[in-house]
C-alpha atoms as a PDB file:
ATOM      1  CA  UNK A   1      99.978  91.360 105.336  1.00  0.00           C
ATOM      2  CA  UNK A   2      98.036  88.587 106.903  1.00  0.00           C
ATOM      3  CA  UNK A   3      96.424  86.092 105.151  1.00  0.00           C
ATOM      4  CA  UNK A   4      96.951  88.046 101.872  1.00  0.00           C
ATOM      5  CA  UNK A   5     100.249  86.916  99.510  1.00  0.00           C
ATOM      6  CA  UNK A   6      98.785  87.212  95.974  1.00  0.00           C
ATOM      7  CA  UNK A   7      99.114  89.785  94.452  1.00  0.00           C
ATOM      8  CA  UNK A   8      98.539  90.892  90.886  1.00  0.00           C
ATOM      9  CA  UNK A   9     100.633  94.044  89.190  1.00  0.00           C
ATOM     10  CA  UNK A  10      98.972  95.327  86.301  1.00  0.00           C
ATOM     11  CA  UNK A  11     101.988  96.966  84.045  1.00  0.00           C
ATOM     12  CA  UNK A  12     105.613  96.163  84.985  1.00  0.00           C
ATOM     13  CA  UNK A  13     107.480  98.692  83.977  1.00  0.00           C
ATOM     14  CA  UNK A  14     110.095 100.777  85.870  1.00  0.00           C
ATOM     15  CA  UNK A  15     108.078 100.755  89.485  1.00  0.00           C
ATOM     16  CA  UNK A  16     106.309  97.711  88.962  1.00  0.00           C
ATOM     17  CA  UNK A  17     108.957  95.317  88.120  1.00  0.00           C
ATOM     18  CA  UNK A  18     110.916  96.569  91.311  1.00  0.00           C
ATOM     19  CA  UNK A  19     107.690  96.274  93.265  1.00  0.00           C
ATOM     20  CA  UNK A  20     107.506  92.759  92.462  1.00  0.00           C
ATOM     21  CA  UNK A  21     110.921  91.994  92.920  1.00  0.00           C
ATOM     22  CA  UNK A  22     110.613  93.648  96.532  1.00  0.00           C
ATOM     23  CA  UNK A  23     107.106  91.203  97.079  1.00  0.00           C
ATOM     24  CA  UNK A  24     108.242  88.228  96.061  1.00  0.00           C
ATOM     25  CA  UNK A  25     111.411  88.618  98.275  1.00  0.00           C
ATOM     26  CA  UNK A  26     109.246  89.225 100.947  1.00  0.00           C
ATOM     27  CA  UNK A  27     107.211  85.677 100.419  1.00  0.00           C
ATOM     28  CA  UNK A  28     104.487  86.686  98.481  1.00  0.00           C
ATOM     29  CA  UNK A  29     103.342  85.180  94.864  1.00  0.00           C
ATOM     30  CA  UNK A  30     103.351  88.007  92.001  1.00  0.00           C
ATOM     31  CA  UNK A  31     101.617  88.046  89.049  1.00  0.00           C
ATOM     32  CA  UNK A  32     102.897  90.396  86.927  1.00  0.00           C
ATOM     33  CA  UNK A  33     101.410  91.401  83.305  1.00  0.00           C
ATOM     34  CA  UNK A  34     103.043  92.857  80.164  1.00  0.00           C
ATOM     35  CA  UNK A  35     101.117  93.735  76.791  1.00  0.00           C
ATOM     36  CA  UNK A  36     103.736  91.941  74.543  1.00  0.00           C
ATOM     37  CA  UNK A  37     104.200  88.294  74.449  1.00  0.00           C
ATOM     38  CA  UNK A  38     108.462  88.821  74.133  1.00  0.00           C
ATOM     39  CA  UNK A  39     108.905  90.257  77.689  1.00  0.00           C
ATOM     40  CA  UNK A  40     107.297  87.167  79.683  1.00  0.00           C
ATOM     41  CA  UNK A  41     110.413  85.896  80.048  1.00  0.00           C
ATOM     42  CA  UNK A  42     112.121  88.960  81.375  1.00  0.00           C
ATOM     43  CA  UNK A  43     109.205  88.777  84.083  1.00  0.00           C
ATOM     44  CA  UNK A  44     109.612  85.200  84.553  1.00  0.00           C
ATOM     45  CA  UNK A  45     113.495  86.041  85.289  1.00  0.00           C
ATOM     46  CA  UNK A  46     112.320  87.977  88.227  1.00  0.00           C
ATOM     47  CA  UNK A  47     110.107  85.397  89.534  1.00  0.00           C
ATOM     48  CA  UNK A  48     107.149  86.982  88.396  1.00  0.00           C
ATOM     49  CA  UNK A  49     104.035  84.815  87.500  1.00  0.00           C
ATOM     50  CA  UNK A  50     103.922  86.234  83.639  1.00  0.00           C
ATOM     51  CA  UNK A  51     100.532  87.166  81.888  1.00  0.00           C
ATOM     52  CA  UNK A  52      99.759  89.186  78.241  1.00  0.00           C
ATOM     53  CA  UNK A  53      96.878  91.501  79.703  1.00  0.00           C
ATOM     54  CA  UNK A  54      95.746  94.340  76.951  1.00  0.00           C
ATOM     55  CA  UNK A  55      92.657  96.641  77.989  1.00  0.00           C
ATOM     56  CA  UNK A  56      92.774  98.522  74.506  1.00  0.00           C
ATOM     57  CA  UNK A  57      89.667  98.892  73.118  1.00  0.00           C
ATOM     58  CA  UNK A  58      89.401  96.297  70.794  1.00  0.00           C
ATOM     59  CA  UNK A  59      91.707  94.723  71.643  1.00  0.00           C
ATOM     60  CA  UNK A  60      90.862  93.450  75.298  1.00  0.00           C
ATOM     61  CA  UNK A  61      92.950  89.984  76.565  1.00  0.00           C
ATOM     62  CA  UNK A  62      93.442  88.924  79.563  1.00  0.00           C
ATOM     63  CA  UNK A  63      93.717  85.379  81.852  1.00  0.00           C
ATOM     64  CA  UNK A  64      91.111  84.977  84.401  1.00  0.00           C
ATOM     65  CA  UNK A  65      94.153  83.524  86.525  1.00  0.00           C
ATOM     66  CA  UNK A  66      94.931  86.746  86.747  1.00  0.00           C
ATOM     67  CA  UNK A  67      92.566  88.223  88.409  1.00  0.00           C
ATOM     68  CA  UNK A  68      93.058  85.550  90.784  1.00  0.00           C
ATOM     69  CA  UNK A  69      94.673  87.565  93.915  1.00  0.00           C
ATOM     70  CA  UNK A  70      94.446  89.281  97.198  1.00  0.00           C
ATOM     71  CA  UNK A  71      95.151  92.883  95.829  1.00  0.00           C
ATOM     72  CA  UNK A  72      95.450  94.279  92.043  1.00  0.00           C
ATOM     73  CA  UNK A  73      97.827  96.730  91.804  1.00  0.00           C
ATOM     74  CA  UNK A  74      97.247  99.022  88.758  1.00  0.00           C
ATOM     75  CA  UNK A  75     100.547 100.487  87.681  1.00  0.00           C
ATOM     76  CA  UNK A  76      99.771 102.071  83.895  1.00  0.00           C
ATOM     77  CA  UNK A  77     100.797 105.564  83.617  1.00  0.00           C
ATOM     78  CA  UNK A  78      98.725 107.236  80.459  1.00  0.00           C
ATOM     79  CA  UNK A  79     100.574 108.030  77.749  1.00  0.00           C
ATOM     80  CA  UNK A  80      98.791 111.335  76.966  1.00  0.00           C
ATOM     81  CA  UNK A  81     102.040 113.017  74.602  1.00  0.00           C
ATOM     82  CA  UNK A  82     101.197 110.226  72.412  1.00  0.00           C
ATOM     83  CA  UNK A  83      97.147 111.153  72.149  1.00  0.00           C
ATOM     84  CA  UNK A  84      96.374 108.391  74.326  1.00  0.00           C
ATOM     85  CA  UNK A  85      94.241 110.179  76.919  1.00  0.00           C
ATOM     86  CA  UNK A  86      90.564 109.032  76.188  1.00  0.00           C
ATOM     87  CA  UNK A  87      91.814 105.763  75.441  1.00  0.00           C
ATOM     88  CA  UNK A  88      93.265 105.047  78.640  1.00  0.00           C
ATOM     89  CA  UNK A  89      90.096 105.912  80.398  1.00  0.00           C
ATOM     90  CA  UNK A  90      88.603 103.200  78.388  1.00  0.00           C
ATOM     91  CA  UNK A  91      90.871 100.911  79.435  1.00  0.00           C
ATOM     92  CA  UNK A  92      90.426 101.726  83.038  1.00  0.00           C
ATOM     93  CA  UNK A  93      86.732 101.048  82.724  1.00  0.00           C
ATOM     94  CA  UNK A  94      87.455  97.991  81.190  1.00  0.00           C
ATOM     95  CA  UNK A  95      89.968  97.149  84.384  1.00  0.00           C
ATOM     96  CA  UNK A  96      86.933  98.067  86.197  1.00  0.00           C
ATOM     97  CA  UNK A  97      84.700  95.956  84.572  1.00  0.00           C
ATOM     98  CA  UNK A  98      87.247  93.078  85.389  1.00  0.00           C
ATOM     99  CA  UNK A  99      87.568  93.751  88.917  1.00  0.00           C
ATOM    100  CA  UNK A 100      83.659  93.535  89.562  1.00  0.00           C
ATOM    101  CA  UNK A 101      83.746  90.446  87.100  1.00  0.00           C
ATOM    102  CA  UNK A 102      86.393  88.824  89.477  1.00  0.00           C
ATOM    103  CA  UNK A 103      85.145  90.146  92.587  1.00  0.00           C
ATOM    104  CA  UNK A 104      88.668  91.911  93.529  1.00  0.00           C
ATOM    105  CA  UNK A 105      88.091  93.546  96.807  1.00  0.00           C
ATOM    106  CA  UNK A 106      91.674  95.612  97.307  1.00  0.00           C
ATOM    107  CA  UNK A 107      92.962  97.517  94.636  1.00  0.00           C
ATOM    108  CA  UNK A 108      95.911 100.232  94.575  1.00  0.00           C
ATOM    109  CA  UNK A 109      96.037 102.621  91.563  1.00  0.00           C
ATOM    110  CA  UNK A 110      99.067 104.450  90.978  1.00  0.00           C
ATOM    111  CA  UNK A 111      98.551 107.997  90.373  1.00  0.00           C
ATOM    112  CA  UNK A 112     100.633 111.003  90.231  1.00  0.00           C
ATOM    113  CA  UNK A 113     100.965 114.609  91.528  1.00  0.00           C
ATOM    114  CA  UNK A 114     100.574 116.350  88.647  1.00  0.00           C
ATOM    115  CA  UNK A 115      97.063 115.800  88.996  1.00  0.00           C
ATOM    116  CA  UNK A 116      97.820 119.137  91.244  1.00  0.00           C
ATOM    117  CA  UNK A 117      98.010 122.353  89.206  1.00  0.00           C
ATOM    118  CA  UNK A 118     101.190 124.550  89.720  1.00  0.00           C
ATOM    119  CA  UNK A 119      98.862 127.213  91.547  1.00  0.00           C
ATOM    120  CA  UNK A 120     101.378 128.653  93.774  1.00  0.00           C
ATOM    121  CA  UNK A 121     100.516 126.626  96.990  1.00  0.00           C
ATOM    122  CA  UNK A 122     100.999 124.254  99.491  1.00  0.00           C
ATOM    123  CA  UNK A 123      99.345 120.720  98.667  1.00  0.00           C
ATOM    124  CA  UNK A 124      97.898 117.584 100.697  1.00  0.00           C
ATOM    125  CA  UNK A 125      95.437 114.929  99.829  1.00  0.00           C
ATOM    126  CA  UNK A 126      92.642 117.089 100.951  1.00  0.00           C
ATOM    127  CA  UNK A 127      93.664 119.663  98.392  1.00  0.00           C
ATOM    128  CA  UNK A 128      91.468 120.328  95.672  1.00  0.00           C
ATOM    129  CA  UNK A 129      93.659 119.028  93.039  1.00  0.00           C
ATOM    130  CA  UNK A 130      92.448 121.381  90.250  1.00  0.00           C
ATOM    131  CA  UNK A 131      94.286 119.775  87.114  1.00  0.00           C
ATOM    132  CA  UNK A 132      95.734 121.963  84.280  1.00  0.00           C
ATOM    133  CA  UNK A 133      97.224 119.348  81.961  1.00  0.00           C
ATOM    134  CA  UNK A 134      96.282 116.932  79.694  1.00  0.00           C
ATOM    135  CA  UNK A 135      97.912 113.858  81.780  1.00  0.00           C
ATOM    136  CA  UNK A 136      96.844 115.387  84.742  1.00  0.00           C
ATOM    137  CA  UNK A 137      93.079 115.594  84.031  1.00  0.00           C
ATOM    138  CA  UNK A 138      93.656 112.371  82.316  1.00  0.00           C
ATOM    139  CA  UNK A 139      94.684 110.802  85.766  1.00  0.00           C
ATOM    140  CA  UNK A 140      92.451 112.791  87.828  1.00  0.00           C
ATOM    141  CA  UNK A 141      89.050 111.093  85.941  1.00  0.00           C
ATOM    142  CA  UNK A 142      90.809 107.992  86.131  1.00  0.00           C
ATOM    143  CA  UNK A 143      90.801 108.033  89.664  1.00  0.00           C
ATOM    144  CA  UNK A 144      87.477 109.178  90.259  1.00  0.00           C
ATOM    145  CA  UNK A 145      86.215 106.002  88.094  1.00  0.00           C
ATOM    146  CA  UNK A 146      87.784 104.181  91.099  1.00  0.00           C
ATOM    147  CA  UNK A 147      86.328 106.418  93.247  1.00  0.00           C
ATOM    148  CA  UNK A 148      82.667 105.544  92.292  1.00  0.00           C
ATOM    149  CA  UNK A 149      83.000 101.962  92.671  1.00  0.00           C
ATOM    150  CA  UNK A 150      82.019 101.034  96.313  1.00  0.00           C
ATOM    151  CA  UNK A 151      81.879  96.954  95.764  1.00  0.00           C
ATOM    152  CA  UNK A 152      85.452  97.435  96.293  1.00  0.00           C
ATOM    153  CA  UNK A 153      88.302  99.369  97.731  1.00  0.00           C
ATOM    154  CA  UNK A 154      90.615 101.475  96.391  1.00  0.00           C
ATOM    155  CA  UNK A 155      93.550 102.970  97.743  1.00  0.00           C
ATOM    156  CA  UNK A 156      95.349 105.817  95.353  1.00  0.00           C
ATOM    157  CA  UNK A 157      98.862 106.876  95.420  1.00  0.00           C
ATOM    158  CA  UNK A 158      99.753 110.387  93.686  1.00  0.00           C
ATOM    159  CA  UNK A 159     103.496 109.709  93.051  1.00  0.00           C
ATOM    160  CA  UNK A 160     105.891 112.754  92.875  1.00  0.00           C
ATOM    161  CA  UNK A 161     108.385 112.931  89.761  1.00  0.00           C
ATOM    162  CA  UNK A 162     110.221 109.516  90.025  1.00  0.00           C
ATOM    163  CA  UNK A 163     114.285 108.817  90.370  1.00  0.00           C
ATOM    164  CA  UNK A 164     116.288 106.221  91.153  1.00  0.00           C
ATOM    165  CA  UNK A 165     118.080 103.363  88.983  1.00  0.00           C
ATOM    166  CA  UNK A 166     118.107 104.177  85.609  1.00  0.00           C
ATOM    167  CA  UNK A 167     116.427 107.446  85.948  1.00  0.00           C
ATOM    168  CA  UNK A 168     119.512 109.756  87.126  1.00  0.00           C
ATOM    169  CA  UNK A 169     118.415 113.284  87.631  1.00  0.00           C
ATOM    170  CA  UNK A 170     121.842 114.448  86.871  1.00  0.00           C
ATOM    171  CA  UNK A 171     120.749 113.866  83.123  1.00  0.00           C
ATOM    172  CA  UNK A 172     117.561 115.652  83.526  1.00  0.00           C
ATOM    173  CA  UNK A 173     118.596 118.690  82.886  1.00  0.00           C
ATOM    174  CA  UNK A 174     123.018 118.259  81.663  1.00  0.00           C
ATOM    175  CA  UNK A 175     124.432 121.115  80.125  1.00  0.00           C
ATOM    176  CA  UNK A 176     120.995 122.463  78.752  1.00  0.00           C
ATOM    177  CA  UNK A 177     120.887 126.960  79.422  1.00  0.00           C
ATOM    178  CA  UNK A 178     118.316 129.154  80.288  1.00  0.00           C
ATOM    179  CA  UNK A 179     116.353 126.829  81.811  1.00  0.00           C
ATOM    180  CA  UNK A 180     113.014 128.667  83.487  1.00  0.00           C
ATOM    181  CA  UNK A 181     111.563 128.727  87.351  1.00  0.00           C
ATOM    182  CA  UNK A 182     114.984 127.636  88.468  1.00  0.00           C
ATOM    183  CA  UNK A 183     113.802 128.836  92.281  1.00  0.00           C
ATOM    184  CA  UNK A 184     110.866 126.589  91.890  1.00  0.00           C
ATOM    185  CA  UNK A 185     110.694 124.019  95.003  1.00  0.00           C
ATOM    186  CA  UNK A 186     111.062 120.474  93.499  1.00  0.00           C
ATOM    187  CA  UNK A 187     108.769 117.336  94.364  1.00  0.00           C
ATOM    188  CA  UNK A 188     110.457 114.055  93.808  1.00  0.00           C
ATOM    189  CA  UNK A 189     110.251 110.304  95.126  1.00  0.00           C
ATOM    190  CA  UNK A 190     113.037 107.909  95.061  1.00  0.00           C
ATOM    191  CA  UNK A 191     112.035 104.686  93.983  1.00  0.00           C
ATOM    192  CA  UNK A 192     113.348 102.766  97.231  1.00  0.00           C
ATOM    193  CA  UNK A 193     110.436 104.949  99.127  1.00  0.00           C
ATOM    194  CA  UNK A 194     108.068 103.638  96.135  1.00  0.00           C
ATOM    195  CA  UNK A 195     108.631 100.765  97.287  1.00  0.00           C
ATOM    196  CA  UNK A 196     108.584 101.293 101.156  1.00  0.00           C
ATOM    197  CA  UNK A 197     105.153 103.186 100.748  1.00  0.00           C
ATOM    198  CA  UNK A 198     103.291 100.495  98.779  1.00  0.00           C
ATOM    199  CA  UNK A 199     104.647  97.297 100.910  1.00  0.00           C
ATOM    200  CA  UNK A 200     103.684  99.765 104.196  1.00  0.00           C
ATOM    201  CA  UNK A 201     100.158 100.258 102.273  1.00  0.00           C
ATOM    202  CA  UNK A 202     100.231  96.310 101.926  1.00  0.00           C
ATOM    203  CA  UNK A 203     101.473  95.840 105.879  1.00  0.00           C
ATOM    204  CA  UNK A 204      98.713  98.248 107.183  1.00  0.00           C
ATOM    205  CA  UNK A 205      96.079  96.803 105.083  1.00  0.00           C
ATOM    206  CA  UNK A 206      95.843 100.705 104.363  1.00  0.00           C
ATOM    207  CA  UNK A 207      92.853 100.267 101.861  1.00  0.00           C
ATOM    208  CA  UNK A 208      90.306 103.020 100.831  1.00  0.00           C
ATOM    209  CA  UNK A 209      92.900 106.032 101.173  1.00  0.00           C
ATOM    210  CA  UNK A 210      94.766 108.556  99.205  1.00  0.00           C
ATOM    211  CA  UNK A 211      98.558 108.958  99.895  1.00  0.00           C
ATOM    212  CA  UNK A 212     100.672 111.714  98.188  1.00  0.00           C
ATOM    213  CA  UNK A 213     103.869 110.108  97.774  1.00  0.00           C
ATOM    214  CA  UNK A 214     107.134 112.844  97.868  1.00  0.00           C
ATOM    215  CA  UNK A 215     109.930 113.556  99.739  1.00  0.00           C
ATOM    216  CA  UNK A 216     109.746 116.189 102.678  1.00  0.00           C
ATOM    217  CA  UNK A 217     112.068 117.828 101.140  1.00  0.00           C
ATOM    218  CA  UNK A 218     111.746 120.422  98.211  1.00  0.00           C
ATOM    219  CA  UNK A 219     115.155 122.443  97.135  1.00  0.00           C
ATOM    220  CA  UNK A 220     114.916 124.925  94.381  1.00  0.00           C
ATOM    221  CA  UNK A 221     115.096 123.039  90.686  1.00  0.00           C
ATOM    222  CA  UNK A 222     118.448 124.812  89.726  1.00  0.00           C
ATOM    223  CA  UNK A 223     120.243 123.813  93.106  1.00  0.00           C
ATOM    224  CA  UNK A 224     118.957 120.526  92.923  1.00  0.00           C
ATOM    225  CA  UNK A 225     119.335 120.014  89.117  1.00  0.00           C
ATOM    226  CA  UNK A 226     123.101 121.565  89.087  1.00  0.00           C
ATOM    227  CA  UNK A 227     124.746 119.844  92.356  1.00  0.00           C
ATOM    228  CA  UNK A 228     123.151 116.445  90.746  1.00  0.00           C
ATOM    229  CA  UNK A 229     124.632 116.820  87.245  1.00  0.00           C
ATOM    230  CA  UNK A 230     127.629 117.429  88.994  1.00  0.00           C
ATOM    231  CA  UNK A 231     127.337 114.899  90.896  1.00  0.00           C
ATOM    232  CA  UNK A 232     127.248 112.422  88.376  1.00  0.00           C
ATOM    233  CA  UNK A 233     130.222 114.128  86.125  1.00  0.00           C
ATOM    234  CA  UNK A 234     127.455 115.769  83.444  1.00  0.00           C
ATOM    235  CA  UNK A 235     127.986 119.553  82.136  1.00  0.00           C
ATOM    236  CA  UNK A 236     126.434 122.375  84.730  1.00  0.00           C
ATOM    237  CA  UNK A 237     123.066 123.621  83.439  1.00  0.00           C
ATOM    238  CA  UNK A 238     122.534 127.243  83.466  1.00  0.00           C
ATOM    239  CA  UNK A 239     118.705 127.834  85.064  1.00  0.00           C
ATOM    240  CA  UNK A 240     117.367 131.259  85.593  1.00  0.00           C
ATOM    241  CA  UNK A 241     116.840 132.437  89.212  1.00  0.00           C
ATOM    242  CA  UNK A 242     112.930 133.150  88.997  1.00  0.00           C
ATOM    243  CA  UNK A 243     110.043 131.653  90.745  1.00  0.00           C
ATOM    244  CA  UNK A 244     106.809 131.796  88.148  1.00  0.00           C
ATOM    245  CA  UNK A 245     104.267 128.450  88.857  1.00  0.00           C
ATOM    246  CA  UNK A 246     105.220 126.552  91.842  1.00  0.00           C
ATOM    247  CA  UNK A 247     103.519 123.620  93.943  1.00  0.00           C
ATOM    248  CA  UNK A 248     105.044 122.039  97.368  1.00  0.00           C
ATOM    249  CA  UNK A 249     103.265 118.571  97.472  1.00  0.00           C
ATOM    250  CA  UNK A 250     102.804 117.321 101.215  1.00  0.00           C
ATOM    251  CA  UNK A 251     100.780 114.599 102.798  1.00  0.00           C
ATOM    252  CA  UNK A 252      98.884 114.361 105.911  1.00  0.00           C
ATOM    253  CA  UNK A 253      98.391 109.942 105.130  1.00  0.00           C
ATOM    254  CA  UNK A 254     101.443 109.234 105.132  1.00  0.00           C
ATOM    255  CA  UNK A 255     103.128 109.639 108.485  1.00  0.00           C
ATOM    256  CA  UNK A 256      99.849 108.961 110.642  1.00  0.00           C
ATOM    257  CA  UNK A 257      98.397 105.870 108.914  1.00  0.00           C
ATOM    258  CA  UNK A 258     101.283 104.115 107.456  1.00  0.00           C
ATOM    259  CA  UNK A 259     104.079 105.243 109.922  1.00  0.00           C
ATOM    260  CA  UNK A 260     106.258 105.305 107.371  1.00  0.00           C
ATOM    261  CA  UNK A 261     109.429 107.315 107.310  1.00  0.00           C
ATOM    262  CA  UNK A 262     111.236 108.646 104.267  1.00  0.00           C
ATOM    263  CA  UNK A 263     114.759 106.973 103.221  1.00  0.00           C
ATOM    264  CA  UNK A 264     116.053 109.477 100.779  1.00  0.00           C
ATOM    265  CA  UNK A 265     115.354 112.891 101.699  1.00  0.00           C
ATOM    266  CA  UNK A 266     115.660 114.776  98.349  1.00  0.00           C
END
C-alpha cells in the first residue's frame, strides 16, 4: 500500500493478532490494542506496538499514539450472549468520536454475515440484510454509525463463520445427535483468506466498500460437519437430513475490485 505502513488494530484477538503478524511481516508498523494491561507482552512478542484501549462507557482509555496511523482497523466482535449489545454501540460511537478527534481518514470495520437473516435466499452486499438476531442487529447499527460518517472512509467486511488454527470445525459439532437443518448450505471463511482479503483491501486502497467475506463454496452442514470430525479423529455426529432456514452468502466486491482469489475452498 503506498505511502501507508501504520496501521492501528483495534482488538487482537483470534483474527487480529494473525492480521498483525501477516502486516508486520510484510514491512508495515502495527499497533495493536488489548483491554488488559497482562497481555501487552503477548502483543509485544508478535512485534506488535502494544496499547490498553477501553471504549466502555465509563470507562474510556486510550493513547493518542494510537490513533496515530494510516488505517484503523476495528476488529471487536459484540458480545451480545453476554447482554452486551447496547453497550457496544456505545463504544463504537465513542471509536467514532476518536476517529474524528484524530482525523483518521481509512478505517476497516469487521463485520459479519449474520447480519443476513436465514430467509431462504441467495445473498450479496447489495442484499437487504434484514437482521433477525440480537448480534446481528447489534452489528448491523454498528455499521450504519460508520456509514453516516462522511469525514472519513469506511470499508466493512461481513465475515462468514470463522475456522482455521485453533478453531477446528471437526469439534463443532463431535459426537453430538439429532442435530437440525443438516441439508442447510454452510458459509465459512478460513482465516488464511481473512487475511488475504484484508491485506488485498490494504493493496487496493479498497476504501469506502462492503465485502462479504466466504468461501464459494457451501456443502450441506451434516456433510461438511461429519467428513470434518472425521477428519480430525472426533465421534460422527448424527444431523437430520432437512432443510428449514437457509442463507448462501455471495459477493459481487470481492472478485472485481480486489481480484482476489479464494485459498481454501470450503
Amino acid at each position: 500500500m503506498p505511502g501507508k505502513t501504520k496501521i492501528s488494530i483495534l482488538g487482537c484477538g483470534w483474527y487480529g493478532s494473525a492480521l498483525a503478524k501477516a502486516l508486520i511481516a510484510d514491512g508495515m508498523q502495527v499497533k495493536g490494542s488489548t483491554t488488559s494491561t497482562a497481555k501487552m507482552d503477548n502483543l509485544a512478542a508478535l512485534g506488535i506496538r502494544p496499547y490498553v484501549v477501553n471504549f466502555s462507557p465509563g470507562e474510556e482509555i486510550y493513547d493518542a499514539d494510537f490513533f496515530d496511523c494510516d488505517v484503523l482497523w476495528i476488529a471487536i466482535p459484540p458480545k451480545s450472549r453476554s447482554g452486551e449489545g447496547d453497550i457496544f454501540l456505545q463504544k463504537v460511537k465513542g471509536i467514532v468520536h476518536a476517529i474524528k478527534r484524530f482525523a483518521i481518514q481509512q478505517v476497516i470495520f469487521v463485520s459479519s454475515t449474520g447480519v443476513y437473516a436465514d430467509n431462504n435466499r441467495h445473498v450479496n452486499e447489495q442484499t437487504d440484510p434484514q437482521p433477525n438476531t440480537e448480534a446481528g442487529r447489534i452489528l448491523f447499527e454498528a455499521e450504519n454509525l460508520f456509514r453516516a460518517e462522511d469525514g472519513f472512509k469506511t470499508t466493512i467486511i461481513r465475515f462468514a463463520g470463522l475456522i482455521g488454527p485453533g478453531r477446528n470445525p471437526g469439534r463443532f459439532f463431535a459426537g453430538k445427535k439429532e442435530i437440525p437443518n443438516g441439508d442447510a448450505p454452510v458459509n465459512l471463511i478460513h482465516l488464511d483468506d481473512c487475511i488475504g482479503i484484508s491485506k488485498a483491501i490494504l493493496a487496493k486502497e479498497a476504501f469506502g466498500y462492503l465485502f462479504n467475506g466466504c468461501s464459494p463454496v457451501h456443502p450441506a452442514k451434516a456433510d461438511f460437519y461429519t467428513q470434518a470430525a472425521l477428519d480430525s479423529g472426533f465421534e460422527k455426529p448424527e444431523f437430520i437430513r432437512e432443510l428449514k432456514e437457509w442463507k448462501v452468502v455471495e459477493s459481487i466486491n470481492v472478485g472485481p475490485v480486489l481480484a482476489y482469489q479464494y485459498q481454501v475452498l470450503i
